[in-house]
PDB file of N, CA and C in Angstrom:
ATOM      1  N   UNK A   1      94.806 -18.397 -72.715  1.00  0.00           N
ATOM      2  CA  UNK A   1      94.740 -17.172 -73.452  1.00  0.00           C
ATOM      3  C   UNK A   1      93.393 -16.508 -73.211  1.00  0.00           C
ATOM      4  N   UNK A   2      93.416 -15.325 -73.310  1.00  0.00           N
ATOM      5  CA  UNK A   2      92.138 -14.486 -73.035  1.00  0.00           C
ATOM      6  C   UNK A   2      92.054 -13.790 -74.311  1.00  0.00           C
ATOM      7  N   UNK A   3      90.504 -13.708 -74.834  1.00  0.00           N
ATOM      8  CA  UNK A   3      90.352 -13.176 -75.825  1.00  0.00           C
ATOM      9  C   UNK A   3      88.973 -11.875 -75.644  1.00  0.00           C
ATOM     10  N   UNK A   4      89.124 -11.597 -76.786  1.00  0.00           N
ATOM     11  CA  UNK A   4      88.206  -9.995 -76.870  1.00  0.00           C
ATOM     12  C   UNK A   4      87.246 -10.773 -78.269  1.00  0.00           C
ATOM     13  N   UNK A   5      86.320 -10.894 -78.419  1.00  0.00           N
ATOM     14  CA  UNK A   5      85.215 -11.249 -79.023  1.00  0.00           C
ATOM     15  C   UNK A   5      84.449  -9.863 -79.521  1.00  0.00           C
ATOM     16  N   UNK A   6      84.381  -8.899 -80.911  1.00  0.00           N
ATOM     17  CA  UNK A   6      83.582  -8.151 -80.843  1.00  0.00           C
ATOM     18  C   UNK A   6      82.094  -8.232 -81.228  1.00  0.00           C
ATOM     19  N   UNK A   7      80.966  -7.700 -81.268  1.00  0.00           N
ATOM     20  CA  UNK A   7      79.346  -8.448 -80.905  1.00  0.00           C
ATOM     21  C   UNK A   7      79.173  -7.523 -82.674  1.00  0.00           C
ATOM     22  N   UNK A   8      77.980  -7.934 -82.823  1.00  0.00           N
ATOM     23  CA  UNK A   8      77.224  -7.595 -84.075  1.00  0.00           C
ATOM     24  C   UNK A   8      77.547  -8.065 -85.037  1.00  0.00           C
ATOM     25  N   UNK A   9      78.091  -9.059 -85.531  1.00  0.00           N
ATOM     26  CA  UNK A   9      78.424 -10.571 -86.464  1.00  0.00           C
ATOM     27  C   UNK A   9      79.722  -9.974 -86.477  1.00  0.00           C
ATOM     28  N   UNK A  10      80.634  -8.975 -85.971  1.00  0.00           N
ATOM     29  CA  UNK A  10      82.095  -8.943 -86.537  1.00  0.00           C
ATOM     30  C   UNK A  10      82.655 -10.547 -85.571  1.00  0.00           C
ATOM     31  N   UNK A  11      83.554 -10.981 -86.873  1.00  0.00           N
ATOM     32  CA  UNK A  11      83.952 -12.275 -86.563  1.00  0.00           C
ATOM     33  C   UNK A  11      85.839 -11.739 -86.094  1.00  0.00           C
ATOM     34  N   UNK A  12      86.300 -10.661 -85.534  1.00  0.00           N
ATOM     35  CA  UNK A  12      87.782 -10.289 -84.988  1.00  0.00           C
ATOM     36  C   UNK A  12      88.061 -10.765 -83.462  1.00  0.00           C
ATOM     37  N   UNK A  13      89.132 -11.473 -83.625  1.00  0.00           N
ATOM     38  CA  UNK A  13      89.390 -11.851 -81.978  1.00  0.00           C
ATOM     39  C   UNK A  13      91.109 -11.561 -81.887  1.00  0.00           C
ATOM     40  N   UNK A  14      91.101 -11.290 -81.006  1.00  0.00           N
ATOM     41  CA  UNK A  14      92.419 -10.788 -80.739  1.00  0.00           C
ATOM     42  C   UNK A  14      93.133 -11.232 -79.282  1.00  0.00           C
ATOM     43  N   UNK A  15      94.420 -11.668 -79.281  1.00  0.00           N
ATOM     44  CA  UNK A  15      94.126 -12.177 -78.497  1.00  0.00           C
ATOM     45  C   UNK A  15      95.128 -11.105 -77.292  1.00  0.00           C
ATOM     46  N   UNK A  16      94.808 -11.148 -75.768  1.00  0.00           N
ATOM     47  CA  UNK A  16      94.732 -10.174 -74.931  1.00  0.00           C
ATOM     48  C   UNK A  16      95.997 -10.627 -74.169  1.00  0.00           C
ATOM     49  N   UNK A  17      96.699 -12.129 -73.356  1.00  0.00           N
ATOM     50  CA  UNK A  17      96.939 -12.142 -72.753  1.00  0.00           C
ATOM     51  C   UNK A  17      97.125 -13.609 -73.178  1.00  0.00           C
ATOM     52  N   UNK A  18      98.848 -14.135 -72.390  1.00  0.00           N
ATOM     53  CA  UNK A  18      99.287 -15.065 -72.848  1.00  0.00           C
ATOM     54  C   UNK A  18      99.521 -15.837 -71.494  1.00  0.00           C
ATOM     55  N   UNK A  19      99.389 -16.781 -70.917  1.00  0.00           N
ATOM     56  CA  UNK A  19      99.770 -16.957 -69.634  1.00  0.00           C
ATOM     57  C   UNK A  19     100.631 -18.266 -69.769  1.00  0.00           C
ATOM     58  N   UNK A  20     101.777 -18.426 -68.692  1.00  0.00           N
ATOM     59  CA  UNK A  20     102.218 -19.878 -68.295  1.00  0.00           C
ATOM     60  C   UNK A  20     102.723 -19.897 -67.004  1.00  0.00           C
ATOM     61  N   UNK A  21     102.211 -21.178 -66.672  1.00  0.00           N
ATOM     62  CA  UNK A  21     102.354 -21.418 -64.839  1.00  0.00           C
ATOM     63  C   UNK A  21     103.282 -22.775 -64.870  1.00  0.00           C
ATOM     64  N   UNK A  22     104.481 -22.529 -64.044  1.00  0.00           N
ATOM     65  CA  UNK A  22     105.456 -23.932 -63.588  1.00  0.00           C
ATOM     66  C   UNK A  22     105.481 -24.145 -62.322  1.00  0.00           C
ATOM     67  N   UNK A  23     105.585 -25.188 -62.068  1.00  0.00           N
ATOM     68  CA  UNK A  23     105.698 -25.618 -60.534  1.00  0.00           C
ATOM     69  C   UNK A  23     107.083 -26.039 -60.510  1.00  0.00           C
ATOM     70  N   UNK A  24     107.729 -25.577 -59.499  1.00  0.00           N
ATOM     71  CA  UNK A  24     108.687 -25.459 -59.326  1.00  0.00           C
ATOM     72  C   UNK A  24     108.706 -26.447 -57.636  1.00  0.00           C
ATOM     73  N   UNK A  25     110.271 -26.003 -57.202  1.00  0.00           N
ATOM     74  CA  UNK A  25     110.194 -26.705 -55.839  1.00  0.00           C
ATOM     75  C   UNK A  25     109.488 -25.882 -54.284  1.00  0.00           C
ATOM     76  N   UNK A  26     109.908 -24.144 -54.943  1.00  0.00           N
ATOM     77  CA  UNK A  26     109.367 -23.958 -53.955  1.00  0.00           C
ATOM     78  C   UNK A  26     107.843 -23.317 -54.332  1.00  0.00           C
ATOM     79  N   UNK A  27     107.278 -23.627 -54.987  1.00  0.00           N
ATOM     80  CA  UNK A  27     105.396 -23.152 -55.295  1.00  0.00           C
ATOM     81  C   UNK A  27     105.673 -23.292 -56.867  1.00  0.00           C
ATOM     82  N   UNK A  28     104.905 -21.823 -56.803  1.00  0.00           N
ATOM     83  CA  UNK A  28     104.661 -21.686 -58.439  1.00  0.00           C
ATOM     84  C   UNK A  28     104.883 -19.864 -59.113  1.00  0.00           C
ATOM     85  N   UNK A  29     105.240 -20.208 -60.294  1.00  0.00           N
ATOM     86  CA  UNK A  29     105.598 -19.294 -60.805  1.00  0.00           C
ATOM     87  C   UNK A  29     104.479 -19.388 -62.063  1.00  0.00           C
ATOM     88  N   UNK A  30     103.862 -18.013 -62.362  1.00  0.00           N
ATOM     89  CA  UNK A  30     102.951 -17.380 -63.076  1.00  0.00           C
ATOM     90  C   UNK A  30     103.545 -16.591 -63.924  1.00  0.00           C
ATOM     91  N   UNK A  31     103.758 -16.633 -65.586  1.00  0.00           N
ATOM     92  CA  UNK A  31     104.199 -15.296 -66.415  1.00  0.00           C
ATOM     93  C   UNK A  31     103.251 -15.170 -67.361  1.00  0.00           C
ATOM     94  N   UNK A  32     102.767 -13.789 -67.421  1.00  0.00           N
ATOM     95  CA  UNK A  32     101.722 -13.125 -67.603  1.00  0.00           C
ATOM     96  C   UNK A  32     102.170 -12.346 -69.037  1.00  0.00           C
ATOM     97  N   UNK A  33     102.212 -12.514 -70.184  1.00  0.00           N
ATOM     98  CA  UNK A  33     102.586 -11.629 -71.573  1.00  0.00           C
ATOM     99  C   UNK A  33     101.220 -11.476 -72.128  1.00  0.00           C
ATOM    100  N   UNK A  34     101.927  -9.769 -72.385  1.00  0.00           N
ATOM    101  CA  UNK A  34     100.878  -9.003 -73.507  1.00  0.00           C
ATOM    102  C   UNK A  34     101.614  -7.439 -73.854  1.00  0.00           C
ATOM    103  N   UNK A  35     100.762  -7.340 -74.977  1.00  0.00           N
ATOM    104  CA  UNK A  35     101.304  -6.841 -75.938  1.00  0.00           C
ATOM    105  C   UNK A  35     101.537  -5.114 -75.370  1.00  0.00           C
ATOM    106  N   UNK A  36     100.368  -4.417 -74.118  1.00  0.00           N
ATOM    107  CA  UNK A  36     100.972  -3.461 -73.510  1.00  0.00           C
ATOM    108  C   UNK A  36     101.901  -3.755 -72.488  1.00  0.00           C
ATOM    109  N   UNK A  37     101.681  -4.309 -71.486  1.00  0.00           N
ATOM    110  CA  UNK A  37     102.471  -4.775 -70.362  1.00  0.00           C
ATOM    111  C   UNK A  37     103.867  -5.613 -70.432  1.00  0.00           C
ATOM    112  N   UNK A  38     103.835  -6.104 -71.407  1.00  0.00           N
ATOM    113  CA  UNK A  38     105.420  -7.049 -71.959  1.00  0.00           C
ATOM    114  C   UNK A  38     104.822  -8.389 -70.954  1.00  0.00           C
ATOM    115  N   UNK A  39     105.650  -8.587 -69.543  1.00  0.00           N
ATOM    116  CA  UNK A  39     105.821  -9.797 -69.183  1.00  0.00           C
ATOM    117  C   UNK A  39     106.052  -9.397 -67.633  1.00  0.00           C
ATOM    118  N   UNK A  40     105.149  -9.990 -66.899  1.00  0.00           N
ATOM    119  CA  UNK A  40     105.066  -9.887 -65.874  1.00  0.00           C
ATOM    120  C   UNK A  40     104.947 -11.366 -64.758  1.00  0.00           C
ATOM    121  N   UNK A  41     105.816 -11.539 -63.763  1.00  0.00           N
ATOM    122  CA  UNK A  41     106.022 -12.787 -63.399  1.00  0.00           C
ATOM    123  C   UNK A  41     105.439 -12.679 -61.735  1.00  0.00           C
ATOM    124  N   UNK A  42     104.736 -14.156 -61.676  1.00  0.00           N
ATOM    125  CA  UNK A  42     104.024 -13.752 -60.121  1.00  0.00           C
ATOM    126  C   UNK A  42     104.750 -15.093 -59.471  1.00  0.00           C
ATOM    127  N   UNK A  43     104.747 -14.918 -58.395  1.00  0.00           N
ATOM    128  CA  UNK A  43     105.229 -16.230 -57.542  1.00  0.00           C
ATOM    129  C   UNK A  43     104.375 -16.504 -56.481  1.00  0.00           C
ATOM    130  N   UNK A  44     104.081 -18.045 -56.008  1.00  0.00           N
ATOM    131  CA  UNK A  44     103.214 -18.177 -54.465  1.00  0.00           C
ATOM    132  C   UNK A  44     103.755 -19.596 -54.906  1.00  0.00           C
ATOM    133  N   UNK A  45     103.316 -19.737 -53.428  1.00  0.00           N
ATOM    134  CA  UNK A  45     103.619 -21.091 -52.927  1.00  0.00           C
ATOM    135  C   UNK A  45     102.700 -21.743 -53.018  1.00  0.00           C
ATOM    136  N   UNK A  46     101.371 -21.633 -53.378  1.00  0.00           N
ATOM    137  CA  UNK A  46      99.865 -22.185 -53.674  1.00  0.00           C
ATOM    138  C   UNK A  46      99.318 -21.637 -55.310  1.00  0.00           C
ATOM    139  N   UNK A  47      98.570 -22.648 -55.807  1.00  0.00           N
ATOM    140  CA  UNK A  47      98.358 -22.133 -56.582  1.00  0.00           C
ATOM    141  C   UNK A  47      97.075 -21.395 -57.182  1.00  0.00           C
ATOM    142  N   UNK A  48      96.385 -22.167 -55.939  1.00  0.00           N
ATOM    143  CA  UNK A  48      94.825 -20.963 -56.109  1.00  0.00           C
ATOM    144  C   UNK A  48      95.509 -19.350 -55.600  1.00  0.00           C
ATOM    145  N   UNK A  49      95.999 -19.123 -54.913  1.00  0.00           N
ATOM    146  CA  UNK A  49      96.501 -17.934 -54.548  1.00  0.00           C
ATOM    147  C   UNK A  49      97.296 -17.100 -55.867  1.00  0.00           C
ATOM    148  N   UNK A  50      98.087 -18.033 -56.443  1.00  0.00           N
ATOM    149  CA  UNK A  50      98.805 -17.532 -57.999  1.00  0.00           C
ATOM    150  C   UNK A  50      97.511 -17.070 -59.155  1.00  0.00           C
ATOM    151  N   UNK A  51      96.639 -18.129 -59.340  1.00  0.00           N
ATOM    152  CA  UNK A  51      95.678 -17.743 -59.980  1.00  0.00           C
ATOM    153  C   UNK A  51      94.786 -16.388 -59.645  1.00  0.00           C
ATOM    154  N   UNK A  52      94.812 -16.265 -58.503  1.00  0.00           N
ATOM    155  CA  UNK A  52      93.659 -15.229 -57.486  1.00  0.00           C
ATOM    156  C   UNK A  52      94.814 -13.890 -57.872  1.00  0.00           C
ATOM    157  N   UNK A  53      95.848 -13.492 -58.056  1.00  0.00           N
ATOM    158  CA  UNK A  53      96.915 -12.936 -58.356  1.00  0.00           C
ATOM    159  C   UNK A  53      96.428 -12.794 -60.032  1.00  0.00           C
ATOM    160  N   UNK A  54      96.687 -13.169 -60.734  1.00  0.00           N
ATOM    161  CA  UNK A  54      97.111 -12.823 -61.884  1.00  0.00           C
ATOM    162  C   UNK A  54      95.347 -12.670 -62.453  1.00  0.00           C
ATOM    163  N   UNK A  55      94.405 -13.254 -61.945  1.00  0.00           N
ATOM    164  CA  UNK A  55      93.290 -12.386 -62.477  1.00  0.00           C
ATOM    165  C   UNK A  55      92.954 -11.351 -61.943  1.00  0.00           C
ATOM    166  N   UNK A  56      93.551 -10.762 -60.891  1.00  0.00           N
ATOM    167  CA  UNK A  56      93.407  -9.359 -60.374  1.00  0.00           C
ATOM    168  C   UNK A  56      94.297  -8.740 -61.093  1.00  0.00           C
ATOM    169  N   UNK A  57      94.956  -9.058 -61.665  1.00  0.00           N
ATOM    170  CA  UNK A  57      96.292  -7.752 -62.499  1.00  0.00           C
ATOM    171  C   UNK A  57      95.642  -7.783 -63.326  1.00  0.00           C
ATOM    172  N   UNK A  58      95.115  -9.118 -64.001  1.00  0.00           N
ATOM    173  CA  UNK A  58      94.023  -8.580 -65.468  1.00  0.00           C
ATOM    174  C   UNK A  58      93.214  -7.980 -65.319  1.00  0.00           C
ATOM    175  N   UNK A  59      92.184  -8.197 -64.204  1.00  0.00           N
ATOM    176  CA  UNK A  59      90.996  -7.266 -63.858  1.00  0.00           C
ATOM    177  C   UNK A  59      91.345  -5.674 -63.785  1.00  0.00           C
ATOM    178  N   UNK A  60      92.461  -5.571 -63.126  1.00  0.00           N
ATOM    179  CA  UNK A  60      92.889  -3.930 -62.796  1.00  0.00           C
ATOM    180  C   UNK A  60      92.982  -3.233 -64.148  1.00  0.00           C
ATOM    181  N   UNK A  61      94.288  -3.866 -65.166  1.00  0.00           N
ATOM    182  CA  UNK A  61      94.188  -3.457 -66.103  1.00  0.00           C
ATOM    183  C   UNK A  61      93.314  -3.352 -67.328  1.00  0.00           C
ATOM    184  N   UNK A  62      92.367  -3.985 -67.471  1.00  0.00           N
ATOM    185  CA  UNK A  62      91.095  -4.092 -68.556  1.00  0.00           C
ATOM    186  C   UNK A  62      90.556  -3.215 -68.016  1.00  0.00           C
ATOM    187  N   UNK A  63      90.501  -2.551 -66.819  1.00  0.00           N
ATOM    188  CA  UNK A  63      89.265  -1.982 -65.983  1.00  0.00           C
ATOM    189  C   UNK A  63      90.367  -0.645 -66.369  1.00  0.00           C
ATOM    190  N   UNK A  64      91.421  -0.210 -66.119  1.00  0.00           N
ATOM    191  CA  UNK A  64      92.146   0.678 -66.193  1.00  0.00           C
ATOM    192  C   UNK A  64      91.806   0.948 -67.909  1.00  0.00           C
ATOM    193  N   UNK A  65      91.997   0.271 -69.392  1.00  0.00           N
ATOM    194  CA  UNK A  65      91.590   0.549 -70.274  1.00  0.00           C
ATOM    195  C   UNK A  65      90.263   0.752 -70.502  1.00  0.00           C
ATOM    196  N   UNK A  66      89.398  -0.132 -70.396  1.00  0.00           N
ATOM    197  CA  UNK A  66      88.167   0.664 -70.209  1.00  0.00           C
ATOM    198  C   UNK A  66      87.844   2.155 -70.021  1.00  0.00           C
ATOM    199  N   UNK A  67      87.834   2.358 -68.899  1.00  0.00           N
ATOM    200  CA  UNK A  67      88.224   3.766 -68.100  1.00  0.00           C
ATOM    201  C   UNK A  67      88.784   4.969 -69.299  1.00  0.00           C
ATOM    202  N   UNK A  68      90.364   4.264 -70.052  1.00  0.00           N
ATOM    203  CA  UNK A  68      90.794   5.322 -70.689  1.00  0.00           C
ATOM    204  C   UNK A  68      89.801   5.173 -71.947  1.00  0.00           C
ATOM    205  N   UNK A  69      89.294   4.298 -72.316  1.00  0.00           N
ATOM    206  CA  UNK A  69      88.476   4.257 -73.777  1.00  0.00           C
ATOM    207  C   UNK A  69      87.160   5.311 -73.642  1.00  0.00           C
ATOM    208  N   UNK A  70      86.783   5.494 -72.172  1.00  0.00           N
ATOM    209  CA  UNK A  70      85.231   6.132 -71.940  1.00  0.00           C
ATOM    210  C   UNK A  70      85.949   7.723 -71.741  1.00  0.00           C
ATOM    211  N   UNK A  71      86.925   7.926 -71.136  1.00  0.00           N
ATOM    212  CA  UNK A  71      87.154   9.027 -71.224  1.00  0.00           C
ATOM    213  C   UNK A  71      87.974   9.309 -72.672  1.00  0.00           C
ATOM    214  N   UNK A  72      88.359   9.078 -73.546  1.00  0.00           N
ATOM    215  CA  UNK A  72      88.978   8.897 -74.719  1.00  0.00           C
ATOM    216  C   UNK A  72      87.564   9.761 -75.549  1.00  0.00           C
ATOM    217  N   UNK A  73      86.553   8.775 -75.710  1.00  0.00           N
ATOM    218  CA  UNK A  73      85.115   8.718 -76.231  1.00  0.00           C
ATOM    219  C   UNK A  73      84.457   9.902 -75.553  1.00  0.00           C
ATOM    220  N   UNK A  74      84.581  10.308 -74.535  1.00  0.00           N
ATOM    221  CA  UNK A  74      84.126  11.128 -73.844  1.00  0.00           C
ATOM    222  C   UNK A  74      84.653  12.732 -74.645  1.00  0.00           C
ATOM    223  N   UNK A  75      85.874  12.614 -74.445  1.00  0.00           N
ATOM    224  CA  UNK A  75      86.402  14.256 -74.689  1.00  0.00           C
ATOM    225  C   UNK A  75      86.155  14.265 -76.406  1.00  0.00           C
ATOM    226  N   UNK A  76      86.074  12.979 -77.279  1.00  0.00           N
ATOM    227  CA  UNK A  76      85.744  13.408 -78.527  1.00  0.00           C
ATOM    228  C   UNK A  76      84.250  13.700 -78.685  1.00  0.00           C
ATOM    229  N   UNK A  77      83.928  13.605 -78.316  1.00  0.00           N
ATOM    230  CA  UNK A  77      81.941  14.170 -78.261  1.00  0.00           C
ATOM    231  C   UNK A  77      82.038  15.228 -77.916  1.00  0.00           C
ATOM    232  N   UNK A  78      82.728  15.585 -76.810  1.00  0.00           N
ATOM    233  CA  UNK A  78      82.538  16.827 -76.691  1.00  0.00           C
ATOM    234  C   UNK A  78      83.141  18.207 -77.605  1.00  0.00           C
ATOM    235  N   UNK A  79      84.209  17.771 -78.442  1.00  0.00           N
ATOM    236  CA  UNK A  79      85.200  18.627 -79.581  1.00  0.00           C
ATOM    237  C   UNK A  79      84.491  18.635 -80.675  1.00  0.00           C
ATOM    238  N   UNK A  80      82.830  18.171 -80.838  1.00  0.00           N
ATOM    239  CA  UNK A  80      82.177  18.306 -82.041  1.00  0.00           C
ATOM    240  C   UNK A  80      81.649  18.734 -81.893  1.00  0.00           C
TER     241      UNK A  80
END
């Protein structure tokens, strides 16, 4: 599980991202749940490669929210 920790004594964690990996016969299967994305399933035949996979979909998307939070923050500064 991946979590969000917020700083300045708030004690809220939430959690981001649910993962489970099976090995199967032919590699491995990766399913990826959360609460925007629903459920997303990765497959490889290795499993550093599965892992190298599914932290790039997290990376994209945290980086994709981010992004909308600064421009979010952005256009309200400017409407005051």
């Amino acid at each position: 599980m991946f979590y969000i920790i917020q700083e300045e004594g708030y004690n809220m964690e939430e959690t981001l991202y649910n993962i489970e990996i099976h090995k199967g016969d032919n590699g491995f299967l990766g399913k990826l749940f959360s609460d925007v994305d629903g459920v997303k399933e990765f497959k490889n035949e290795y499993l550093d490669q599965l892992l190298r996979d599914i932290t790039l979909d997290i990376q994209l998307a945290l980086d994709e929210f981010s992004n909308r939070t600064t421009e979010y923050t952005e256009t309200q500064e400017t409407h005051r």
